[in-house]
Structures are given as C-alpha cells and as structure tokens.
N, C-alpha and C. Protein backbone atom coordinates (compact mmCIF):
# COMPACT_ATOMS: atom_id res chain seq x y z
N UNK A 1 -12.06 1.02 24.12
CA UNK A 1 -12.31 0.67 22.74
C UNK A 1 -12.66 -0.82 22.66
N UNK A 2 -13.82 -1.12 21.71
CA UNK A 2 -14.26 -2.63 22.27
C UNK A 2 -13.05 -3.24 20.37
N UNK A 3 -13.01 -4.49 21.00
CA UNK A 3 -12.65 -4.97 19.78
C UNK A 3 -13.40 -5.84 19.03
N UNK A 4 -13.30 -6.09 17.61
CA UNK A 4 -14.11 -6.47 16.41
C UNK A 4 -13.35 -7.75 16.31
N UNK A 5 -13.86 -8.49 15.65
CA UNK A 5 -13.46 -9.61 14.76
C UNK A 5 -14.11 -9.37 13.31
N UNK A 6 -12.85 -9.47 12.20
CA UNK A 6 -13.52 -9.39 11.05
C UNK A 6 -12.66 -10.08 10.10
N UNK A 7 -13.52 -11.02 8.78
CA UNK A 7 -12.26 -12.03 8.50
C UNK A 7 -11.31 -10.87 7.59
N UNK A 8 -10.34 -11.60 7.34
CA UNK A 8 -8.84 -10.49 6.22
C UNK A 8 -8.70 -11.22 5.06
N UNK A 9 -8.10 -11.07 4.16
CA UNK A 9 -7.11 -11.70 3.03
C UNK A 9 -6.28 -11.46 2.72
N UNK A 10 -5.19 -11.71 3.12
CA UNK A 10 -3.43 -11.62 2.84
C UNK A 10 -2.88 -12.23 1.58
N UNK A 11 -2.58 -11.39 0.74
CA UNK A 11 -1.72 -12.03 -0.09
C UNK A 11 -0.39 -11.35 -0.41
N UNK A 12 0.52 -11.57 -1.68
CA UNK A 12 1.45 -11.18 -2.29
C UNK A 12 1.22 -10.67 -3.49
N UNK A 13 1.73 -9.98 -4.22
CA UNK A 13 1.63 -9.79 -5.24
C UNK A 13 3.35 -9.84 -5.85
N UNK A 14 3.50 -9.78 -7.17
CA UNK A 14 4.74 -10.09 -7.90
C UNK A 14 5.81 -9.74 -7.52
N UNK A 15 5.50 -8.66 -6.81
CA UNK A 15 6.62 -7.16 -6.44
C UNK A 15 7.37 -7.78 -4.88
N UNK A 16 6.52 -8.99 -4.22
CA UNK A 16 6.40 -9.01 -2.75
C UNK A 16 5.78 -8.02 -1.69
N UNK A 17 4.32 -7.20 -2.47
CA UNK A 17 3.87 -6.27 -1.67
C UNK A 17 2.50 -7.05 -1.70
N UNK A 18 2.51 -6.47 0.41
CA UNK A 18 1.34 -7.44 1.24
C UNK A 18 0.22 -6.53 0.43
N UNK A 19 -0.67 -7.48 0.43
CA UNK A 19 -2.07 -6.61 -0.07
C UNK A 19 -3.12 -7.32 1.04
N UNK A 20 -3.75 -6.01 1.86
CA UNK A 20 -4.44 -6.68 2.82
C UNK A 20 -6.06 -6.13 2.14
N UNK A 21 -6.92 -6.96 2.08
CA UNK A 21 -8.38 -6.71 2.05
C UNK A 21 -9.65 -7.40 2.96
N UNK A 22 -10.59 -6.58 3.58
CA UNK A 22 -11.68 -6.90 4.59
C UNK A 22 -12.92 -7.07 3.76
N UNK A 23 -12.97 -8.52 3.43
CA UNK A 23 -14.55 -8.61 2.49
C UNK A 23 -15.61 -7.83 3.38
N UNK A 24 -15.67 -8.02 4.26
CA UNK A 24 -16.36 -7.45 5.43
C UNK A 24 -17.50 -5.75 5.11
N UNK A 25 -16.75 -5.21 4.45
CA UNK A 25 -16.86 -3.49 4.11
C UNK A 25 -16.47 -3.36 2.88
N UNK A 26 -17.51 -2.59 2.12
CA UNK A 26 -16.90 -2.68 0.55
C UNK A 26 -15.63 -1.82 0.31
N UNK A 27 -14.71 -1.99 -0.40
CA UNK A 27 -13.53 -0.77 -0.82
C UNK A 27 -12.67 -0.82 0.25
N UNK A 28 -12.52 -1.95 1.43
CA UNK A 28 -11.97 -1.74 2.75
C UNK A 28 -10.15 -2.85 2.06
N UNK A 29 -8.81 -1.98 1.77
CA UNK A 29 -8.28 -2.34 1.48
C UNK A 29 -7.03 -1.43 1.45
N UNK A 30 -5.97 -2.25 1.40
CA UNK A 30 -4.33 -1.66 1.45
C UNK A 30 -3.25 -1.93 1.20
N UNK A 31 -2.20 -1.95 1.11
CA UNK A 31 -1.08 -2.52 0.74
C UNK A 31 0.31 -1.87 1.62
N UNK A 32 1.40 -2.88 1.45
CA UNK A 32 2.58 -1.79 2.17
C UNK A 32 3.69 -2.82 1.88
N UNK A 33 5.03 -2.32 1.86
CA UNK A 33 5.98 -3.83 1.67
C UNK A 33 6.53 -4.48 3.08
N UNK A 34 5.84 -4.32 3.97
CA UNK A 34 5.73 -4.98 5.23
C UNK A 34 4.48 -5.56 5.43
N UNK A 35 4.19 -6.56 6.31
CA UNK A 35 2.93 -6.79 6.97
C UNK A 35 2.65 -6.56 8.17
N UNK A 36 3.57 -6.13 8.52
CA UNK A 36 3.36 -5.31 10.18
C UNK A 36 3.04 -4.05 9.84
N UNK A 37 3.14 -3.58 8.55
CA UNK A 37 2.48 -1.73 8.21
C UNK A 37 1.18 -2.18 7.80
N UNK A 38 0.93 -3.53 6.23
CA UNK A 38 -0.12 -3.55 6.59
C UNK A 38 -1.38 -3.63 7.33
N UNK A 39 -0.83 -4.42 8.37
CA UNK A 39 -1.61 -4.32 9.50
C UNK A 39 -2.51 -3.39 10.05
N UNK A 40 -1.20 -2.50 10.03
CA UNK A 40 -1.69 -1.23 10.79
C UNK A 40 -2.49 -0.41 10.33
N UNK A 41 -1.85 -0.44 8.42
CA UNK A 41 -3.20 0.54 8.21
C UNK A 41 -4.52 -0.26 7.65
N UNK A 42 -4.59 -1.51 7.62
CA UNK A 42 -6.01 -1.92 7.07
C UNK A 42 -6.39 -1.62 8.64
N UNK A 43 -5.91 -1.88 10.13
CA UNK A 43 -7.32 -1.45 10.57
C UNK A 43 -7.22 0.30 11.31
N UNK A 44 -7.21 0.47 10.32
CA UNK A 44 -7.17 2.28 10.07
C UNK A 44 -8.37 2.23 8.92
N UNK A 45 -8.20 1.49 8.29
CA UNK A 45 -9.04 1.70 7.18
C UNK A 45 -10.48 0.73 7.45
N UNK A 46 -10.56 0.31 8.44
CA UNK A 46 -11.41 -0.50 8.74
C UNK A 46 -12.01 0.53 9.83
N UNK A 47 -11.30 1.35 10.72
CA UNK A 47 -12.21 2.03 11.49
C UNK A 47 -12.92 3.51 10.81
N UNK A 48 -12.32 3.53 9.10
CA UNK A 48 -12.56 4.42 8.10
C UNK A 48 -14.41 4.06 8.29
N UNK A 49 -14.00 2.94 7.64
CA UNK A 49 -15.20 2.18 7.26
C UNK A 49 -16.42 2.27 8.06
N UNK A 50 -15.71 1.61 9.62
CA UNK A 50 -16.93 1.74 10.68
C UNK A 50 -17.22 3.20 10.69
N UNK A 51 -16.56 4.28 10.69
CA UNK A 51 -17.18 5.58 11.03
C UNK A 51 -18.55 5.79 10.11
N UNK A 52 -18.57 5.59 8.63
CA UNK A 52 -19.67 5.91 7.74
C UNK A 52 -20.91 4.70 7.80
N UNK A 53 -20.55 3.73 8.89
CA UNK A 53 -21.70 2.38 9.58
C UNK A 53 -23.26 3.51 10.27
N UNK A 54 -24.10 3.57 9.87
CA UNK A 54 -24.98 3.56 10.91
C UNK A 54 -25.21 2.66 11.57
N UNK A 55 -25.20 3.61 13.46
CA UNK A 55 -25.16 2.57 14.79
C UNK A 55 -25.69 1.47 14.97
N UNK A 56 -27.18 1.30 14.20
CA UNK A 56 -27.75 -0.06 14.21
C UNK A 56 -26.77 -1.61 13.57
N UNK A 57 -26.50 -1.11 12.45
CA UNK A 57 -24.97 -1.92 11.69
C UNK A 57 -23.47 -2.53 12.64
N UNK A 58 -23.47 -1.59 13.55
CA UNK A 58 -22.71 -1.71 14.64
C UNK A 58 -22.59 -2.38 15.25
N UNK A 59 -23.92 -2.97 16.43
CA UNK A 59 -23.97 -4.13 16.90
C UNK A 59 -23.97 -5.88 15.70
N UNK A 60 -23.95 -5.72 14.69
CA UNK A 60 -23.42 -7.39 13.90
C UNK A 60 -21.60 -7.42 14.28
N UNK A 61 -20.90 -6.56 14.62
CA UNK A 61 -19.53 -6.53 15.17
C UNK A 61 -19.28 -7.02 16.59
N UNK A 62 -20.31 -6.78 17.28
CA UNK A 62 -19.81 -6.93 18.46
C UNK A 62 -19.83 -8.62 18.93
C-alpha cells in the first residue's frame, strides 16, 4: 500500500468532539470523542474518497 500525504484540520468543537476534515476531497470528513478514532476513520474516509478518484487523479498523490 503506497502512502499519501494530504493536509487535515483538527479542531474541537463545544462538546470536546475531534472534528477531523481533508480540504483535499470534497465531503471528506468525521468526528469521534477521541483523536486516535478520529484518525482512524478520516483515513477510512479518505480511502472512501480515493476509490470514486479516476486513476489519472491518482498520480497528484503520489
């Protein structure tokens, strides 16, 4: 599996829940009251994202 670089945005919200978002991919976003879950699932939701990429789009990641 090759790996990506893509920038994030971490914040808080009122509650203390992480809200992670990838300007990167439109709608590419998540939340969890950990940041070790968010983690995990923004890049779940980031390889959401890459799946609906046509392959040419692909190589600006690498």
């Amino acid at each position: 599996m090759k790996s990506i670089h893509v920038p994030l945005i971490i914040e808080t919200d009122e509650d203390g829940i992480f809200i992670i978002s990838c300007p990167q991919f439109k709608g590419c976003h998540t939340y969890s009251k950990t940041i070790d879950e968010a983690i995990f699932r923004i890049k779940e939701v980031i390889g959401m994202c890459m799946e609906d990429l046509e392959p040419d789009h692909l190589n600006t990641f690498v």
